[in-house]
C-alpha atoms as a PDB file:
ATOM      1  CA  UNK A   1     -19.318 -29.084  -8.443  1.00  0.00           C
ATOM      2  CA  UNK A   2     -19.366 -28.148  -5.224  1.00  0.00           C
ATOM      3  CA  UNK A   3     -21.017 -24.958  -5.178  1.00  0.00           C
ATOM      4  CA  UNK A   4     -17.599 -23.189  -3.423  1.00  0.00           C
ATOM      5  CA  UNK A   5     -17.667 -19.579  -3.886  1.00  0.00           C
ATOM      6  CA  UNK A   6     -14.239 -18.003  -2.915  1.00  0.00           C
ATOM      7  CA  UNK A   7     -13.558 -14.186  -2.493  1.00  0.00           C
ATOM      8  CA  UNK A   8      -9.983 -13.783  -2.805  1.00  0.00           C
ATOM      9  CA  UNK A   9      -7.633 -10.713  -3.734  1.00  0.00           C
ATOM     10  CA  UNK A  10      -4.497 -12.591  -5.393  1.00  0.00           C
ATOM     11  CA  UNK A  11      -1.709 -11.280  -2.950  1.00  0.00           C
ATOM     12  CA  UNK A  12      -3.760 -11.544   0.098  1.00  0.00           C
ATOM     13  CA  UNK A  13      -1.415 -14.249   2.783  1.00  0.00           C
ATOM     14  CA  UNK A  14      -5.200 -15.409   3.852  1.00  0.00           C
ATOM     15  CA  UNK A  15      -6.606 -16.192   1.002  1.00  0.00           C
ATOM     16  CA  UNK A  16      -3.525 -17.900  -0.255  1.00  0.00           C
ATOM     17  CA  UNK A  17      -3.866 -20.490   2.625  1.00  0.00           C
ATOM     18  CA  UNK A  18      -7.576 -20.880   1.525  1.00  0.00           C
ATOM     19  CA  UNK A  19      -6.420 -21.578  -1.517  1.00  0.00           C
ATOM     20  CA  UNK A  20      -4.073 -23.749  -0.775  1.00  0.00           C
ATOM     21  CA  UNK A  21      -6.444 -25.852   1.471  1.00  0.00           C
ATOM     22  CA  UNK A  22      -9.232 -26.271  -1.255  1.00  0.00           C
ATOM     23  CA  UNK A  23      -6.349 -27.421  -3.455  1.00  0.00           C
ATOM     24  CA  UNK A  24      -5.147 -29.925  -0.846  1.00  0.00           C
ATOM     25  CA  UNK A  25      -8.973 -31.204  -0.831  1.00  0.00           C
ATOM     26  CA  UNK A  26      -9.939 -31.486  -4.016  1.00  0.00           C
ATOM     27  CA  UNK A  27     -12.296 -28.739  -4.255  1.00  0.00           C
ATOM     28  CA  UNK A  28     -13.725 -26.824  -7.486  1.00  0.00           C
ATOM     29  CA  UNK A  29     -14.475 -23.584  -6.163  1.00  0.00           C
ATOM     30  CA  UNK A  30     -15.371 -20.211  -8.001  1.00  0.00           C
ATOM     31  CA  UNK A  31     -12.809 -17.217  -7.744  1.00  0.00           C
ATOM     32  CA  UNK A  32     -14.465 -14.192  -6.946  1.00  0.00           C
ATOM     33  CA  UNK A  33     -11.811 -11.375  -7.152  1.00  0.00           C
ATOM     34  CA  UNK A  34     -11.997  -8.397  -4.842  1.00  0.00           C
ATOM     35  CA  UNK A  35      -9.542  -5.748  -5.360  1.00  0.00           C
ATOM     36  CA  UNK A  36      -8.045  -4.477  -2.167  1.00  0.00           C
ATOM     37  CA  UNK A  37      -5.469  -1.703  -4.189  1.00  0.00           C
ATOM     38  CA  UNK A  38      -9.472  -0.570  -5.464  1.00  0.00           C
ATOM     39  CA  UNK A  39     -11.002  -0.742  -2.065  1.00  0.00           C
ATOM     40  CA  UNK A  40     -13.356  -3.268  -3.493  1.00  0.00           C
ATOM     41  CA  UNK A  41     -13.878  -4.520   0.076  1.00  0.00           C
ATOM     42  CA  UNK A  42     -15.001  -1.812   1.544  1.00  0.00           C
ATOM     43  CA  UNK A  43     -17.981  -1.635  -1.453  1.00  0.00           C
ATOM     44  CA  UNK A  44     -21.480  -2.291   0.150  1.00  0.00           C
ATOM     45  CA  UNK A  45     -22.285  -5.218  -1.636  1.00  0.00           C
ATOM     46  CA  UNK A  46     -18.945  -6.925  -0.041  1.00  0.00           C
ATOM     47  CA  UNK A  47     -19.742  -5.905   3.352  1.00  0.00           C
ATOM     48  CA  UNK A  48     -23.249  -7.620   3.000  1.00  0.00           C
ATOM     49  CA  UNK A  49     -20.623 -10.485   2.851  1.00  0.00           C
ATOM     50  CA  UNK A  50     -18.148  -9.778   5.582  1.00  0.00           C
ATOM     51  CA  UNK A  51     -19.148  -6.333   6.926  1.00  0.00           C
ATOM     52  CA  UNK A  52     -15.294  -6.222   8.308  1.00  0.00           C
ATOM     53  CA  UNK A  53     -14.325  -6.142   5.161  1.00  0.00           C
ATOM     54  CA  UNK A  54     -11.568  -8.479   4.673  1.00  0.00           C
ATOM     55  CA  UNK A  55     -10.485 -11.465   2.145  1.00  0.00           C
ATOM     56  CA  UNK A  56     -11.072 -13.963   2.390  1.00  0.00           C
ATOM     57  CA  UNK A  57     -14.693 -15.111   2.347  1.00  0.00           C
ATOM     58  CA  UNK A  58     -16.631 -18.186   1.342  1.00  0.00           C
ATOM     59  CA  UNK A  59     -19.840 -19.105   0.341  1.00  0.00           C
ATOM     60  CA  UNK A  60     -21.224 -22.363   0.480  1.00  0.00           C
ATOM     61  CA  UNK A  61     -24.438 -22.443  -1.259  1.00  0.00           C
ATOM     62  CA  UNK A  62     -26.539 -20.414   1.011  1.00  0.00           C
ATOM     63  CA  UNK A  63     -23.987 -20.202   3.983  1.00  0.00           C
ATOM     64  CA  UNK A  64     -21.248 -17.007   3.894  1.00  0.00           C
ATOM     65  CA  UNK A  65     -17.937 -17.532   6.278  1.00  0.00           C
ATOM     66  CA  UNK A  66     -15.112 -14.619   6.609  1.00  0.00           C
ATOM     67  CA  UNK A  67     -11.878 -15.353   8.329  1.00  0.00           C
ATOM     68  CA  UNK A  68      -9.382 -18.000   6.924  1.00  0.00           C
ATOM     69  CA  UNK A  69      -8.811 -19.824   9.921  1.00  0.00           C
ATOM     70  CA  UNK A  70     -12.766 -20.407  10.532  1.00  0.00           C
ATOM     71  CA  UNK A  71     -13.301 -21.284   7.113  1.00  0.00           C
ATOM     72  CA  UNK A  72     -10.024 -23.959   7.063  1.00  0.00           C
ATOM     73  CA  UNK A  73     -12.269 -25.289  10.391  1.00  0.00           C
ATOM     74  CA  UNK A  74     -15.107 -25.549   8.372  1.00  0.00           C
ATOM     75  CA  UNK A  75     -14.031 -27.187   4.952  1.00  0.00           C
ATOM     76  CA  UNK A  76     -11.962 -29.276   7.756  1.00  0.00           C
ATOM     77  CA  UNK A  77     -14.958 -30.444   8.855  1.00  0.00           C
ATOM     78  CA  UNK A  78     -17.048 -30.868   6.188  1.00  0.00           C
ATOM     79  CA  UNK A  79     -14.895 -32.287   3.494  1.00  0.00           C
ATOM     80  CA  UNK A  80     -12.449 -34.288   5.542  1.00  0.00           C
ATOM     81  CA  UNK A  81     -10.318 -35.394   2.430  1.00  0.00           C
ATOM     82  CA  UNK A  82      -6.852 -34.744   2.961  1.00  0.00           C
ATOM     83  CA  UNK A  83      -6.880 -33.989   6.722  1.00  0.00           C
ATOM     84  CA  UNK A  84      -5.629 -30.408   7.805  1.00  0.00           C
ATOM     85  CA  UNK A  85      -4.763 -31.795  11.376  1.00  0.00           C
ATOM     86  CA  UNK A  86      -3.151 -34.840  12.467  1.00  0.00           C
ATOM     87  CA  UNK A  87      -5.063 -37.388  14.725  1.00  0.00           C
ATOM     88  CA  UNK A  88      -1.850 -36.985  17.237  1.00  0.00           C
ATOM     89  CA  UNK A  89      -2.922 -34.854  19.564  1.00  0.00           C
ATOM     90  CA  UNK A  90       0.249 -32.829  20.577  1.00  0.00           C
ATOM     91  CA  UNK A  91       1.427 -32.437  16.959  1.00  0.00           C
ATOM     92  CA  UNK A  92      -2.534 -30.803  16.459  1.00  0.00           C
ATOM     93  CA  UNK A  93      -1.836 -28.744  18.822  1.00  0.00           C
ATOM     94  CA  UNK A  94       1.796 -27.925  17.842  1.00  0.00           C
ATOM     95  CA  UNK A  95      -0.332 -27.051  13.963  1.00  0.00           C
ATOM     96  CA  UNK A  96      -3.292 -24.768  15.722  1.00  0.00           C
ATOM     97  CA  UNK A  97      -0.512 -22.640  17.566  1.00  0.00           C
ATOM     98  CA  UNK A  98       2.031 -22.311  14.797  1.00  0.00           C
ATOM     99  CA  UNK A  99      -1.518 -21.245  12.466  1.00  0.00           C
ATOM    100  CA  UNK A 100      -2.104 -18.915  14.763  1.00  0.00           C
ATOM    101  CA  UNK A 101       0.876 -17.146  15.487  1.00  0.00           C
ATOM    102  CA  UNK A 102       0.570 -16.548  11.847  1.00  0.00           C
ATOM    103  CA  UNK A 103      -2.915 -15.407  11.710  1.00  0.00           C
ATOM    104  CA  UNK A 104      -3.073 -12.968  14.758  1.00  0.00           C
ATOM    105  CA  UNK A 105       0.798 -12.365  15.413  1.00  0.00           C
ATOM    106  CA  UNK A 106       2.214 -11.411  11.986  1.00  0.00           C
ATOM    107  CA  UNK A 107      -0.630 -11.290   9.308  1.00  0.00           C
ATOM    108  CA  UNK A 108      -2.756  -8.444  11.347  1.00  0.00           C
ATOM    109  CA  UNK A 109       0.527  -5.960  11.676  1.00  0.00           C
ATOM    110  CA  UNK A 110       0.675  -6.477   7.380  1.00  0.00           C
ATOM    111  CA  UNK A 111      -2.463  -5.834   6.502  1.00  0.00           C
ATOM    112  CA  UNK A 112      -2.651  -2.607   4.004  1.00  0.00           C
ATOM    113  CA  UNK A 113      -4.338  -0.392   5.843  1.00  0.00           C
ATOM    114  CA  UNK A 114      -1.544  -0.159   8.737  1.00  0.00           C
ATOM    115  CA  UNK A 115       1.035  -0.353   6.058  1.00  0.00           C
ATOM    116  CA  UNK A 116      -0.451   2.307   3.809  1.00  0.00           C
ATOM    117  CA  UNK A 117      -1.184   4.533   7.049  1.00  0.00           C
ATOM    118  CA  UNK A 118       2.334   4.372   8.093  1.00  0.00           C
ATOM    119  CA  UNK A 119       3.924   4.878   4.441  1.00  0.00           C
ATOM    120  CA  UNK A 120       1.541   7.663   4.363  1.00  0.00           C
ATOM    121  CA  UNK A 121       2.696   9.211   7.529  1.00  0.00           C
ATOM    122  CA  UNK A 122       6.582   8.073   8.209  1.00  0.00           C
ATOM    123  CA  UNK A 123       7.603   7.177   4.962  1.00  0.00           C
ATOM    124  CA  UNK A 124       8.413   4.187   3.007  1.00  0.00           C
ATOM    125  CA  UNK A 125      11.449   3.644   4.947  1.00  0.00           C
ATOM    126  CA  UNK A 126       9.328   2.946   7.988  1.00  0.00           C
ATOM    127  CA  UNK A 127       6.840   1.207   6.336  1.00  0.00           C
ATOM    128  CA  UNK A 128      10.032  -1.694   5.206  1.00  0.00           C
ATOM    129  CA  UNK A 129      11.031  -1.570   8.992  1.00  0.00           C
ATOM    130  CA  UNK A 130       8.149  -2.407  10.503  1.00  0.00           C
ATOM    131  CA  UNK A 131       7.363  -5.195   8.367  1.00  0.00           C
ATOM    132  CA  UNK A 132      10.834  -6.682   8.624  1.00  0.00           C
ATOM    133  CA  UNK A 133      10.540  -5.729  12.362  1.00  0.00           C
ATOM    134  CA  UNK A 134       7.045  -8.405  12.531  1.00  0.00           C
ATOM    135  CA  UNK A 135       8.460 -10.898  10.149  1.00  0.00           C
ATOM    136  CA  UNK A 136      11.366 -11.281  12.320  1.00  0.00           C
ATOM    137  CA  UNK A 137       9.721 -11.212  15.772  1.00  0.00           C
ATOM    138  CA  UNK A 138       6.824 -13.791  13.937  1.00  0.00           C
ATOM    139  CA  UNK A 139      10.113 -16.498  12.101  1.00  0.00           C
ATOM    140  CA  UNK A 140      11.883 -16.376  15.201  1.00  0.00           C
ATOM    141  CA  UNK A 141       9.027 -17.940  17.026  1.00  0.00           C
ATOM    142  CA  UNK A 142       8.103 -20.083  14.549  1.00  0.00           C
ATOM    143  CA  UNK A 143      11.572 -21.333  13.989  1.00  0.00           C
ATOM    144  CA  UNK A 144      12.079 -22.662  17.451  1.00  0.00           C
ATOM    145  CA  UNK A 145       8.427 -23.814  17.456  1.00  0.00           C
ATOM    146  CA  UNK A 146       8.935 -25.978  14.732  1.00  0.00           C
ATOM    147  CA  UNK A 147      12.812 -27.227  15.201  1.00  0.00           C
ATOM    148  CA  UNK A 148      11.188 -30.218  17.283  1.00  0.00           C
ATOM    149  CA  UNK A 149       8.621 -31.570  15.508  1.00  0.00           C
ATOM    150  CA  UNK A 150       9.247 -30.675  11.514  1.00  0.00           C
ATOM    151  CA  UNK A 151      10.241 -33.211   9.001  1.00  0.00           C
ATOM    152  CA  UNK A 152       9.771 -32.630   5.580  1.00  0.00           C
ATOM    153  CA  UNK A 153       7.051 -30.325   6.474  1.00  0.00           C
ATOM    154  CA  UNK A 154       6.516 -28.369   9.475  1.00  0.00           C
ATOM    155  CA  UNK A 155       5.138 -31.122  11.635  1.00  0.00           C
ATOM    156  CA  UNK A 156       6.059 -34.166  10.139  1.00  0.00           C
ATOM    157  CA  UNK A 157       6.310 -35.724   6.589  1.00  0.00           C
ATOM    158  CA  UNK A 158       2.601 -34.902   5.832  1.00  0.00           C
ATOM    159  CA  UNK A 159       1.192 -31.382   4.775  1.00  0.00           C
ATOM    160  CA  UNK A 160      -0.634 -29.937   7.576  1.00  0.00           C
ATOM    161  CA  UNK A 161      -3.002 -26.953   8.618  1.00  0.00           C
ATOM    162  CA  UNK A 162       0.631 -25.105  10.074  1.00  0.00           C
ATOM    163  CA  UNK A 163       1.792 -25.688   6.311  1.00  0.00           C
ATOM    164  CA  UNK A 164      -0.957 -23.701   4.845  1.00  0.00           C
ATOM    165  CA  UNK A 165      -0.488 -20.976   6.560  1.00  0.00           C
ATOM    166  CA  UNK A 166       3.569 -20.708   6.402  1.00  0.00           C
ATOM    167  CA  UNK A 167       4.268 -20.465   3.252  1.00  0.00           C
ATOM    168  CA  UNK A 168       1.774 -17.445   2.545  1.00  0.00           C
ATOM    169  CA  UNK A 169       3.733 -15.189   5.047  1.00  0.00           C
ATOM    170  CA  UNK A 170       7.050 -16.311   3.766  1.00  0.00           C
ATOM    171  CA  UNK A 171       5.969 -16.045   0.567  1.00  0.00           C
ATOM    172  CA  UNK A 172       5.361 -12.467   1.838  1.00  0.00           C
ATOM    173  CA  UNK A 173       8.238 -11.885   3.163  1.00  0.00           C
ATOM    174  CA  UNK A 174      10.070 -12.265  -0.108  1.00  0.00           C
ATOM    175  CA  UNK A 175       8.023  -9.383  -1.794  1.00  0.00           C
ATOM    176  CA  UNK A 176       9.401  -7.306   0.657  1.00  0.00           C
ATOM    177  CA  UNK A 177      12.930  -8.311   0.597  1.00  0.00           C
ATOM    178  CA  UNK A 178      13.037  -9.432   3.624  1.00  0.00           C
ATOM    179  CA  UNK A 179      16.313 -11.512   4.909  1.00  0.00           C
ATOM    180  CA  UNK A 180      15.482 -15.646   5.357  1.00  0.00           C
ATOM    181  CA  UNK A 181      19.187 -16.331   6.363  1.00  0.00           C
ATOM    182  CA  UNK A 182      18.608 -16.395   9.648  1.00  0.00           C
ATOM    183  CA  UNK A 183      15.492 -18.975   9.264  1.00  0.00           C
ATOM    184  CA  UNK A 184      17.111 -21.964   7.503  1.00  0.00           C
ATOM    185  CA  UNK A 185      14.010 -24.335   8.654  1.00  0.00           C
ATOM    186  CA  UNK A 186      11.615 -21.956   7.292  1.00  0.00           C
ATOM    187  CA  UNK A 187      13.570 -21.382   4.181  1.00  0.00           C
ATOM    188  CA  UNK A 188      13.709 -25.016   3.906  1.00  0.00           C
ATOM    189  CA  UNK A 189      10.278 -25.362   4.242  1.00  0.00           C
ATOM    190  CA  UNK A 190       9.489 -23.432   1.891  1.00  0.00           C
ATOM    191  CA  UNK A 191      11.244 -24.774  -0.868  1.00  0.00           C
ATOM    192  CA  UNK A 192       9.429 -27.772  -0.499  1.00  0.00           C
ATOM    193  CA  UNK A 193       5.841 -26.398  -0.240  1.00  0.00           C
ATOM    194  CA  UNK A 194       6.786 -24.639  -4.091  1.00  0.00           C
ATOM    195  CA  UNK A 195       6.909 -28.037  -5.375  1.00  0.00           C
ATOM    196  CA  UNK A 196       3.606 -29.366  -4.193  1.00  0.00           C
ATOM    197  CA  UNK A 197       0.924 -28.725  -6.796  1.00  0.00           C
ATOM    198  CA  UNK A 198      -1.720 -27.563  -4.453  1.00  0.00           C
ATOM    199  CA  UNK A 199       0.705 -24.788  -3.100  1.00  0.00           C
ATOM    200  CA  UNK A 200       1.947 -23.943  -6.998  1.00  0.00           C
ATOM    201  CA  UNK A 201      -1.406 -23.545  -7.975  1.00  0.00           C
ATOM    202  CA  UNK A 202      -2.805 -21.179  -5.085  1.00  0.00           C
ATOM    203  CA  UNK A 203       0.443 -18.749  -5.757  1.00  0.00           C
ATOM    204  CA  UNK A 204      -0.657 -15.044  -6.163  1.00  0.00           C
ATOM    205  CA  UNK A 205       0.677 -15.256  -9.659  1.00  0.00           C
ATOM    206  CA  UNK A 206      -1.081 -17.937 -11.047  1.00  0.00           C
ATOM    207  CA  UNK A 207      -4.555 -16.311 -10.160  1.00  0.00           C
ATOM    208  CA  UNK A 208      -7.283 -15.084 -12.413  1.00  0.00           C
ATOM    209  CA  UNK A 209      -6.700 -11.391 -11.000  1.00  0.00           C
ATOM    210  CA  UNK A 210      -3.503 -11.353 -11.086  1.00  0.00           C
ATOM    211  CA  UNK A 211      -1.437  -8.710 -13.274  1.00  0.00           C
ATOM    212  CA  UNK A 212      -0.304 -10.456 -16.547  1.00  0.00           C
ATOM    213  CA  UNK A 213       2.604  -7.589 -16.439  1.00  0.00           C
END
């Protein structure tokens, strides 16, 4: 065992690509749900563990680390099994900016709170248009990103760190409806990460805390 501690909510896009990474690895871990529709993560005891209050987190024996893309660094680093970036160093670079235009272009304008403020406020109407306003903006980059370097996967023929963090937000997009005609690489992408067993196993249905209805 490795002593892996994850804090996950099943439908969080972050913790998915955790997930997905640990998978990838070879890692045991523990599943520690926290229930963002209960505001579990805004409970004391969770903020001792990532006083922003966000999923994912992981402990490591003694050591705590919030933020997916810091903790993909870190499990990178430490258990370099099935390597999250290629030794090339353009198509590592090509994986770190397609990650983050994920992580702090599209994943930050979804997060609940801005999505339950403006359902709250402008109706659930608004609330659809904005995130199919993001998701667009977000595949549109990421389409002509990729259309250069992807092969099977996004950079290649081998599953890397820009993998791990796609198919969370497209996986996303589809609970919200949202239109993937227009993004036949990403579609296609996708449709090859759901038959990989790391990705099958890390999907927000097949998690302890997620409903059985």
């Amino acid at each position: 065992m490795t002593g892996l501690q994850l804090y996950s909510f099943f439908l969080s896009s972050s913790a998915f690509s955790v997930r997905i990474a640990l998978n990838l690895k070879g890692l045991e871990y523990e599943y520690k749900a926290v229930n963002l529709f209960r505001n579990e993560q805004l409970r004391p005891e969770y903020l001792k563990i990532n006083p922003i209050g966000f999923v994912p987190s992981l402990k490591d024996g003694d050591f705590v680390l919030a933020d997916s893309f810091a903790i993909l660094m870190y499990l990178e680093e430490k258990y370099p099994q099935h390597p999250l970036l290629p030794d090339d160093l353009k198509k590592k670079a090509i994986n770190y900016q397609a990650a983050s235009m994920v992580t702090s272009s599209i994943q930050p304008l979804l997060r609940l709170p801005i999505l339950g403020y403006i359902g709250r406020n402008l109706g659930q109407e608004e609330k659809i248009s904005w995130v199919h306003k993001h998701l667009g903006k977000g595949f549109a980059a990421l389409e002509k990103l990729l259309k250069d370097h992807a092969g099977k996967y996004a950079t290649g023929d081998e599953i890397f760190l820009a993998d791990v963090f796609l198919e969370p937000i497209i996986y996303t997009s589809r609970r919200y409806n949202f239109d993937m005609s227009e993004y036949p690489l990403l579609s296609r992408l996708s449709m090859a990460y759901q038959q990989v067993p790391a990705f099958q196993a890390a999907m927000p249905e097949n998690q302890p805390d997620a409903p059985t209805d």
